[in-house]
C-alpha atoms as a PDB file:
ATOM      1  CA  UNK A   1      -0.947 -33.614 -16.593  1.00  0.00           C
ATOM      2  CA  UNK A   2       0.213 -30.123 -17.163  1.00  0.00           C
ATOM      3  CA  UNK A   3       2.666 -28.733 -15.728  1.00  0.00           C
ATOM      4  CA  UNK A   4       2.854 -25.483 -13.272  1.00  0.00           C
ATOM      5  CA  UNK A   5       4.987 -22.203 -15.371  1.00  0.00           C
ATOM      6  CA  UNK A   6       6.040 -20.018 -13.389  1.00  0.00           C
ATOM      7  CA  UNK A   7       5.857 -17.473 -16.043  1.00  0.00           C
ATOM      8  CA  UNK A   8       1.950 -17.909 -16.424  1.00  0.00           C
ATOM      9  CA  UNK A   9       1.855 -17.276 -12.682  1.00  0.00           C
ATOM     10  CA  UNK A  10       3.480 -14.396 -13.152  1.00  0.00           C
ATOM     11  CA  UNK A  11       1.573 -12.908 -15.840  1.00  0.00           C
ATOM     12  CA  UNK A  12      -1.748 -14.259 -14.363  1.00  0.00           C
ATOM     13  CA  UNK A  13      -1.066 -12.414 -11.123  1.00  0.00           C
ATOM     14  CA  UNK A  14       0.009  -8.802 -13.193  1.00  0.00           C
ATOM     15  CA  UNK A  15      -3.451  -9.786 -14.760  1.00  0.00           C
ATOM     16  CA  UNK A  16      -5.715 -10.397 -11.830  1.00  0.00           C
ATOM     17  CA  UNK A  17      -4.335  -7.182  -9.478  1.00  0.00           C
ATOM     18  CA  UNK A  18      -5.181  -5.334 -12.614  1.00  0.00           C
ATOM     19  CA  UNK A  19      -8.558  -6.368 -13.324  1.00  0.00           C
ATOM     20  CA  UNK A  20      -8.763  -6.093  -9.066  1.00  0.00           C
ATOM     21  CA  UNK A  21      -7.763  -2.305  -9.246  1.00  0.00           C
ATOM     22  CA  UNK A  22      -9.698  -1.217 -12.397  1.00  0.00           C
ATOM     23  CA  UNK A  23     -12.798  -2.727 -11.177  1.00  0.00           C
ATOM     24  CA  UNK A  24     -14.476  -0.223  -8.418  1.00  0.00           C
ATOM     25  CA  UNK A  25     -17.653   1.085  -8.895  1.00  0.00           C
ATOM     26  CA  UNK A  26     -16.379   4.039 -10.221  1.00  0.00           C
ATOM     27  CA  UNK A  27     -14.729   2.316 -13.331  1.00  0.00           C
ATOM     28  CA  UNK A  28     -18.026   0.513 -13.767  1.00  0.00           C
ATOM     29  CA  UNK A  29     -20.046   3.361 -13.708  1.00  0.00           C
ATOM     30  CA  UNK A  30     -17.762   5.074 -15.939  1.00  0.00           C
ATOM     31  CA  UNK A  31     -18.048   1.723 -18.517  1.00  0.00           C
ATOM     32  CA  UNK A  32     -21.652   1.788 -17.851  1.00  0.00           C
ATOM     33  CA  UNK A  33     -21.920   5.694 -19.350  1.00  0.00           C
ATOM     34  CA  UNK A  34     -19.275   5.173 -22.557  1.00  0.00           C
ATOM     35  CA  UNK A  35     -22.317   5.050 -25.115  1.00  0.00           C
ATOM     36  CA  UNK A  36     -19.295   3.251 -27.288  1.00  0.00           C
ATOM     37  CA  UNK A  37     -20.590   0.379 -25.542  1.00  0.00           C
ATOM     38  CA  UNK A  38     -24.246   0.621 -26.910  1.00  0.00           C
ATOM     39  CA  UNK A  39     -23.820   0.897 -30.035  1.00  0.00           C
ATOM     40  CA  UNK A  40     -24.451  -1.672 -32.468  1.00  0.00           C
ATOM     41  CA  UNK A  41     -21.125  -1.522 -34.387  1.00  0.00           C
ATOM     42  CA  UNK A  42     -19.447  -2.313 -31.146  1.00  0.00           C
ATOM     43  CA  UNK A  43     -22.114  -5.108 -29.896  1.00  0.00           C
ATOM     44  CA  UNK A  44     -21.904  -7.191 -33.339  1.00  0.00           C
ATOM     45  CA  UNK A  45     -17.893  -7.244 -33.252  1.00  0.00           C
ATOM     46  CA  UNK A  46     -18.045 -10.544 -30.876  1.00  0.00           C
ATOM     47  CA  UNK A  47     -21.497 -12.510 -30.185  1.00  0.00           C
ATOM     48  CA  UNK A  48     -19.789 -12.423 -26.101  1.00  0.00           C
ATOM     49  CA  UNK A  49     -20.809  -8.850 -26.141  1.00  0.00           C
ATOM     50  CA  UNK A  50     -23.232  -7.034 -24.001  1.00  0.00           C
ATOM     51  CA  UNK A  51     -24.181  -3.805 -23.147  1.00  0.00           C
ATOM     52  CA  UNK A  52     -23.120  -2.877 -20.096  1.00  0.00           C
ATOM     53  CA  UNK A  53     -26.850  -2.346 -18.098  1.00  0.00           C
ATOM     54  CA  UNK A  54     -26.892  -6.453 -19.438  1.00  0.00           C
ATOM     55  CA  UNK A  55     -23.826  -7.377 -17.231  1.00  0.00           C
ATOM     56  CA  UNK A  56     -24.576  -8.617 -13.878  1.00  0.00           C
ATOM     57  CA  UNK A  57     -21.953  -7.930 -12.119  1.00  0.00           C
ATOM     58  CA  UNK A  58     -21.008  -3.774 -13.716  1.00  0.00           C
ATOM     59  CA  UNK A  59     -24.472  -3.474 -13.398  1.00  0.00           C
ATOM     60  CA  UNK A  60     -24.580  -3.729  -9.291  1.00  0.00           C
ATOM     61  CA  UNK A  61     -20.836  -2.028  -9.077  1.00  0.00           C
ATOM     62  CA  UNK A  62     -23.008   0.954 -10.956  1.00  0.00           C
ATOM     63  CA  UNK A  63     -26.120   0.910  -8.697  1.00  0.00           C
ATOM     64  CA  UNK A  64     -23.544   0.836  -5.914  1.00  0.00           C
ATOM     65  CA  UNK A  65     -22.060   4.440  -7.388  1.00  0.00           C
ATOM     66  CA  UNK A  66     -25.162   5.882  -8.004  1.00  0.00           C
ATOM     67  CA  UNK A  67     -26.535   5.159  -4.353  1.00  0.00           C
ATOM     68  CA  UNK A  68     -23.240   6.815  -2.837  1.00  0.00           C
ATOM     69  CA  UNK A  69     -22.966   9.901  -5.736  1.00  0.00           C
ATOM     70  CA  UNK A  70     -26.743  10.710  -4.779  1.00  0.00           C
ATOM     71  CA  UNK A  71     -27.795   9.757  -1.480  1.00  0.00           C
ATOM     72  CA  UNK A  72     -31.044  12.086  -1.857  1.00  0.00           C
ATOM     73  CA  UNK A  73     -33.913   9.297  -2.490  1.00  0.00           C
ATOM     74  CA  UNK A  74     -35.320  11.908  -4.694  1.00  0.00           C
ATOM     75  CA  UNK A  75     -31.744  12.784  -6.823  1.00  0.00           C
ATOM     76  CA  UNK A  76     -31.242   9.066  -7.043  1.00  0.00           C
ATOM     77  CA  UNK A  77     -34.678   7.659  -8.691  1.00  0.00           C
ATOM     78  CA  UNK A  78     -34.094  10.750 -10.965  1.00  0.00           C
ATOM     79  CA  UNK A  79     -31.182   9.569 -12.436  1.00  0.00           C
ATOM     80  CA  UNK A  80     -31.704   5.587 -12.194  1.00  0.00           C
ATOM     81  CA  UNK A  81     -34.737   6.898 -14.855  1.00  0.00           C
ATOM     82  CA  UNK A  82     -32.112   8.583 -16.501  1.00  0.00           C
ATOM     83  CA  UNK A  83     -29.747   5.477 -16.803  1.00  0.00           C
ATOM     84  CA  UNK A  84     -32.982   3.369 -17.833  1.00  0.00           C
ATOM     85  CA  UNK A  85     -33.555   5.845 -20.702  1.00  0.00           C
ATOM     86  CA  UNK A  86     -30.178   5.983 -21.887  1.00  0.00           C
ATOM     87  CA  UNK A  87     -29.090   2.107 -21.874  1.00  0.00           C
ATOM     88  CA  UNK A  88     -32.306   1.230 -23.717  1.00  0.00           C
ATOM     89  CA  UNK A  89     -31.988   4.062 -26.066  1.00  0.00           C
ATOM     90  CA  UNK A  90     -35.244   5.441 -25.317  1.00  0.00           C
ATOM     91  CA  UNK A  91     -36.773   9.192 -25.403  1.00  0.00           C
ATOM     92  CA  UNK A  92     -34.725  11.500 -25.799  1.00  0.00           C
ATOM     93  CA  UNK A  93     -31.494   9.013 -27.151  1.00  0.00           C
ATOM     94  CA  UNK A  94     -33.679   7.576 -29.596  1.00  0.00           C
ATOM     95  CA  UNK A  95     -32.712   9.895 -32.743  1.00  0.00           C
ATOM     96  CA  UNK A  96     -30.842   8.658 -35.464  1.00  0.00           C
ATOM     97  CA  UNK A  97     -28.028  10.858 -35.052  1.00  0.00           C
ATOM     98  CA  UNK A  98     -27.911   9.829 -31.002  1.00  0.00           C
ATOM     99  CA  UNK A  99     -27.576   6.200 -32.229  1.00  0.00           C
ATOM    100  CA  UNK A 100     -25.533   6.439 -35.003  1.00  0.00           C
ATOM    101  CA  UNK A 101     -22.749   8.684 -33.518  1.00  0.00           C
ATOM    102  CA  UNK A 102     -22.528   6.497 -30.254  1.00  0.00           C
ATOM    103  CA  UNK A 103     -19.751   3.808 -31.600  1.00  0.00           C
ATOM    104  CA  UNK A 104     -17.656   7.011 -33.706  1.00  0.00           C
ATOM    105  CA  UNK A 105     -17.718  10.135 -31.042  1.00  0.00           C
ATOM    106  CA  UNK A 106     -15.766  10.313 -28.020  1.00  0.00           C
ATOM    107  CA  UNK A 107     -18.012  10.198 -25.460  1.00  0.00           C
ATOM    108  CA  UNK A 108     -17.567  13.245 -23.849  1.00  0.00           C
ATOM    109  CA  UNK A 109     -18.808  14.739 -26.726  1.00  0.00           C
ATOM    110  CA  UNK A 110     -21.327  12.659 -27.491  1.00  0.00           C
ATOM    111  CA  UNK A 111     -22.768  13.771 -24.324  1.00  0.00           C
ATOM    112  CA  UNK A 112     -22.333  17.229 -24.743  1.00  0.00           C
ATOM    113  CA  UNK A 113     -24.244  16.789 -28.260  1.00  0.00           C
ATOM    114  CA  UNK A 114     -27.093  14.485 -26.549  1.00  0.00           C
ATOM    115  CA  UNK A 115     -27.475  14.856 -23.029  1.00  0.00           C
ATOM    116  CA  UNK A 116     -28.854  17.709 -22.157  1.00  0.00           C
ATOM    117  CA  UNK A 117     -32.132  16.239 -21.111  1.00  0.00           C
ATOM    118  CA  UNK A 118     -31.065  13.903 -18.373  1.00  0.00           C
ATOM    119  CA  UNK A 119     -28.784  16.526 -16.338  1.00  0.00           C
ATOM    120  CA  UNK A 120     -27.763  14.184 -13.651  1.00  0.00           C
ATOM    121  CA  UNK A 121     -25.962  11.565 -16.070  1.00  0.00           C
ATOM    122  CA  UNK A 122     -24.865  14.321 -18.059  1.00  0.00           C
ATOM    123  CA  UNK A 123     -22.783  15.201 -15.047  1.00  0.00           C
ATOM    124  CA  UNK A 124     -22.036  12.526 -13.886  1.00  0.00           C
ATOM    125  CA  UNK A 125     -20.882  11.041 -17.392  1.00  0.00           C
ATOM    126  CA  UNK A 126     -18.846  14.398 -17.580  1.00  0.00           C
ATOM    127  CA  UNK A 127     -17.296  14.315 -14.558  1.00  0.00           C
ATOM    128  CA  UNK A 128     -16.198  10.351 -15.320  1.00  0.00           C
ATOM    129  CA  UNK A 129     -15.685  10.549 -19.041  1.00  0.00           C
ATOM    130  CA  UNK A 130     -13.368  13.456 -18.831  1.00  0.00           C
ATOM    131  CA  UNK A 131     -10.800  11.601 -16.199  1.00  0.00           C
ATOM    132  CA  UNK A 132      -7.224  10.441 -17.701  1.00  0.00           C
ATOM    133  CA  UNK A 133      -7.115   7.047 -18.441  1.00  0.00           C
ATOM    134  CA  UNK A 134      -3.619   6.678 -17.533  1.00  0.00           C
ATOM    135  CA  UNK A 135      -0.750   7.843 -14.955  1.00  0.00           C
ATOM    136  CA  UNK A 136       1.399   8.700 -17.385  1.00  0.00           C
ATOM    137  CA  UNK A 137       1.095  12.634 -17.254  1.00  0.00           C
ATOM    138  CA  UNK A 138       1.823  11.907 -13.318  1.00  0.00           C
ATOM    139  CA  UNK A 139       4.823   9.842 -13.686  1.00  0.00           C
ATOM    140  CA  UNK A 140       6.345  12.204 -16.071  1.00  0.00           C
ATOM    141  CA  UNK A 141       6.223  14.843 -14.068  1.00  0.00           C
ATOM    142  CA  UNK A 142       7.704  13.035 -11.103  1.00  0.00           C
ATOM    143  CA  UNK A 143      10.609  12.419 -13.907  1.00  0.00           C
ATOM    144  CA  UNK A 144      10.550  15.494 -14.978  1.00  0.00           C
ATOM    145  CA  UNK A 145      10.950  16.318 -10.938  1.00  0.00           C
ATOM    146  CA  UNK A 146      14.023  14.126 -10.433  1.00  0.00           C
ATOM    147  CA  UNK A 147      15.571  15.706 -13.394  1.00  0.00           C
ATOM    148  CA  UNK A 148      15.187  19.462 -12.162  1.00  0.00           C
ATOM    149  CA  UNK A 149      15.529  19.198  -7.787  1.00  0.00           C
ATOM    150  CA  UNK A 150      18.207  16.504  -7.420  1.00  0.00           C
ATOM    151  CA  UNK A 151      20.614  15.801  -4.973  1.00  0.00           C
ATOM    152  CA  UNK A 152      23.190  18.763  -6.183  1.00  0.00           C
ATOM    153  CA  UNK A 153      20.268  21.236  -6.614  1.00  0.00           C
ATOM    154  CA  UNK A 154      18.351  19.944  -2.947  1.00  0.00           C
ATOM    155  CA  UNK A 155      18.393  23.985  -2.085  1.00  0.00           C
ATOM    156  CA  UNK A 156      15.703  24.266  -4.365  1.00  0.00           C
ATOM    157  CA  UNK A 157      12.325  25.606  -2.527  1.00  0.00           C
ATOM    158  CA  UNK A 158       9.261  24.112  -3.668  1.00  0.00           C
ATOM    159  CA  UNK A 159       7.581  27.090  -5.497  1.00  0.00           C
ATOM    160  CA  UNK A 160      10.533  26.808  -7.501  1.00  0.00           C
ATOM    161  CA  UNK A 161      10.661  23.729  -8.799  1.00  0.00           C
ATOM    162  CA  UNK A 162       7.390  23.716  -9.662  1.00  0.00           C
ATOM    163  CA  UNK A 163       7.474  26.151 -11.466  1.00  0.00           C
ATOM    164  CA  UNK A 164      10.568  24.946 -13.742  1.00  0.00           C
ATOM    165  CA  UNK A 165       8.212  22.246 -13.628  1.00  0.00           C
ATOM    166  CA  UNK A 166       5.348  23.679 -15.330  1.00  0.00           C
ATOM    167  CA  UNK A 167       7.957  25.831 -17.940  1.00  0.00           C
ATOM    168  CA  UNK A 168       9.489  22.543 -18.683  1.00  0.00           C
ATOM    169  CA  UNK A 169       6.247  20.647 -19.588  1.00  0.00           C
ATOM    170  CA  UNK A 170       4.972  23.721 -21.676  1.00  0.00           C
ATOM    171  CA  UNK A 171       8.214  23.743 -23.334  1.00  0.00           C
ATOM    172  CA  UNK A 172       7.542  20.332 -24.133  1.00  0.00           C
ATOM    173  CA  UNK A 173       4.278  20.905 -25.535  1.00  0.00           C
ATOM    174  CA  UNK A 174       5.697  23.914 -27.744  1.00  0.00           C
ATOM    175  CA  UNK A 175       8.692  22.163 -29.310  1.00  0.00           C
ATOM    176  CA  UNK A 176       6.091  19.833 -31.059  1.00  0.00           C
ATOM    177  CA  UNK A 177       4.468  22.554 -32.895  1.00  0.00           C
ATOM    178  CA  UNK A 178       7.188  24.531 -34.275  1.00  0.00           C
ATOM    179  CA  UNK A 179       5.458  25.780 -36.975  1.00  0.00           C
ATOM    180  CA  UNK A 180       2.500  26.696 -35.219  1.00  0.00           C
ATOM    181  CA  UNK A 181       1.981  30.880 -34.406  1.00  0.00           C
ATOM    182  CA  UNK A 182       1.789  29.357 -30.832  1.00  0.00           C
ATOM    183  CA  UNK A 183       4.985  28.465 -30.208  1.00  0.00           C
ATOM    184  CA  UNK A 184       5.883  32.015 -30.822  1.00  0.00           C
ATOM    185  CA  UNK A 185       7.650  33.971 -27.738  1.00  0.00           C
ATOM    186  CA  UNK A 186       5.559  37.068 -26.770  1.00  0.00           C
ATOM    187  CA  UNK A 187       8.989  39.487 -26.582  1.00  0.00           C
ATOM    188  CA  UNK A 188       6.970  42.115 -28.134  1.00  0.00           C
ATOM    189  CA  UNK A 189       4.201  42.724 -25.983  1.00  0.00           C
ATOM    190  CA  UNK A 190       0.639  43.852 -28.257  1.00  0.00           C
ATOM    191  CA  UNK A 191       2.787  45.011 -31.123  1.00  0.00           C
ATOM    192  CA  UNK A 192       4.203  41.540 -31.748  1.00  0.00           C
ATOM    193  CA  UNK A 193       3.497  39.819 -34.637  1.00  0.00           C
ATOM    194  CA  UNK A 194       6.286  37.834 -36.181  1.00  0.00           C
ATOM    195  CA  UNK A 195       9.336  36.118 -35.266  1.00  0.00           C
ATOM    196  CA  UNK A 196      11.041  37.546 -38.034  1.00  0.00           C
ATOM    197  CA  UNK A 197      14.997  39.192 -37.042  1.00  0.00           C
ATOM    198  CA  UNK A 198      14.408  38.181 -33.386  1.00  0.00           C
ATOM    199  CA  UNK A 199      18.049  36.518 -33.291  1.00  0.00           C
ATOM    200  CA  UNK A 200      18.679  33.332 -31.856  1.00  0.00           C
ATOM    201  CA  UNK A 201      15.166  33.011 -30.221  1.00  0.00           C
ATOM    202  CA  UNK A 202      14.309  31.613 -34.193  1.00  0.00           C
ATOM    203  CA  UNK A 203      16.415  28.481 -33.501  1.00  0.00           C
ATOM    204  CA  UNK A 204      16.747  28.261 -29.497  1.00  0.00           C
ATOM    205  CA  UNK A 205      15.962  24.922 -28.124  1.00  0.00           C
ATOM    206  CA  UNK A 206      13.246  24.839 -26.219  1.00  0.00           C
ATOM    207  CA  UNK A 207      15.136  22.074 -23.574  1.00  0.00           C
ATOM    208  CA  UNK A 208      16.149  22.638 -19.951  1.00  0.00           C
ATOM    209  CA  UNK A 209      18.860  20.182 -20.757  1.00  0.00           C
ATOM    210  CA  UNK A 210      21.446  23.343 -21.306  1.00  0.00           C
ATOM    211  CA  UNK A 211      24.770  23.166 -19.843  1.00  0.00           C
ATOM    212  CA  UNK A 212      24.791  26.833 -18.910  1.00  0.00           C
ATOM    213  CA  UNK A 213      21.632  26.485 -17.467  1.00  0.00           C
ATOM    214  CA  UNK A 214      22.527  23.148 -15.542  1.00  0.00           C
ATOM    215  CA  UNK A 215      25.736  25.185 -13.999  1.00  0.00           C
ATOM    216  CA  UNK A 216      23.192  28.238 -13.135  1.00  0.00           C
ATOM    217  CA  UNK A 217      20.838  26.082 -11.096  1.00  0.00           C
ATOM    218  CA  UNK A 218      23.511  23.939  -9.058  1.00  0.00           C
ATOM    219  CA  UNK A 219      24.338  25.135  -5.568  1.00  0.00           C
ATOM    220  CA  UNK A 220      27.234  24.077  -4.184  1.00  0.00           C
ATOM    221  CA  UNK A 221      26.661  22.570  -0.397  1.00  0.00           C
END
């Protein structure tokens, strides 16, 4: 007789709500339209494989998205023909190229490459396909948030903070390039076209996290 683990509880639990909030019919549909999933590298990997129009259960979630993203009876028998062509790899995904490139492109370009003929899932897998997969950008903005309008610098309005927001990010995004033209600072205007003899802007560090700048932004209450 085994015994209950309260540690297997607790992972089984993190597992389930998962798997609960992933699986919408929006998720499905957006599993449903990764042509990844099609493709014969992918399918041979495990013999448990299917394609997703094969799966019971993604397969209704889908219909279920369809029927809601196009209520129009036309619209929607439009682009069920659409799905039918595309999950058996039918005219016009029947090419070599289509096939071949399904398991190696990212899917939004795969579609931009091979779905041109069935605009409604091209939209549709556009629209889905080009979502972020995670909250991470989200979260570390809220960090980023917390770091810039705190409780010494609550005077803040909102315009401003979002925008020392959206410097700080792009900062961010600069300092990993350094050596890329750019990262350059426009001081110039049209005539600049070099960093070269521009002072300290050659080695300033492109961080908020400045003492002077810390000392400008707090208000005293």
């Amino acid at each position: 007789m085994s015994e209950e683990s309260p540690f297997y509880d607790a992972v089984n639990g993190i597992l389930q709500a998962r798997w609960a909030k992933n699986n919408t019919p929006l998720h499905c549909l957006a599993h449903s339209l990764n042509p990844r999933y099609y493709s014969d590298a992918w399918l041979i990997v495990d013999s448990k494989r299917m394609a997703p129009h094969r799966d019971g259960e993604i397969s209704n979630e889908s219909t279920k998205c369809f029927r809601r993203l196009f209520p129009n009876d036309d619209e929607h028998n439009k682009v069920l023909d659409e799905y039918a062509k595309f999950s058996l790899k039918s005219s016009p995904f029947e090419d070599l190229a289509c096939l071949t490139l399904m398991g190696i492109m990212e899917p939004k370009n795969w579609w931009a490459n091979f779905g041109a003929q069935t605009p409604f899932l091209h939209t549709v897998a556009f629209k889905l396909l080009g979502q972020p997969t995670s909250s991470s950008c989200a979260e570390r903005n809220w960090s980023t948030y917390a770091f810039i309008q705190s409780l010494r610098r609550n005077k803040l309005t909102t315009s401003s903070a979002e925008d020392l927001v959206y410097v700080h990010n792009n900062l961010r995004l600069l300092s990993r390039n350094p050596n890329d033209d750019v990262n350059m600072w426009d001081v110039g205007g049209d005539a600049f076209d070099s960093m070269e003899n521009v002072g300290f802007l050659e080695v300033a560090d492109l961080s908020l996290d400045e003492p002077e700048f810390e000392n400008d932004l707090i208000i005293d209450i």
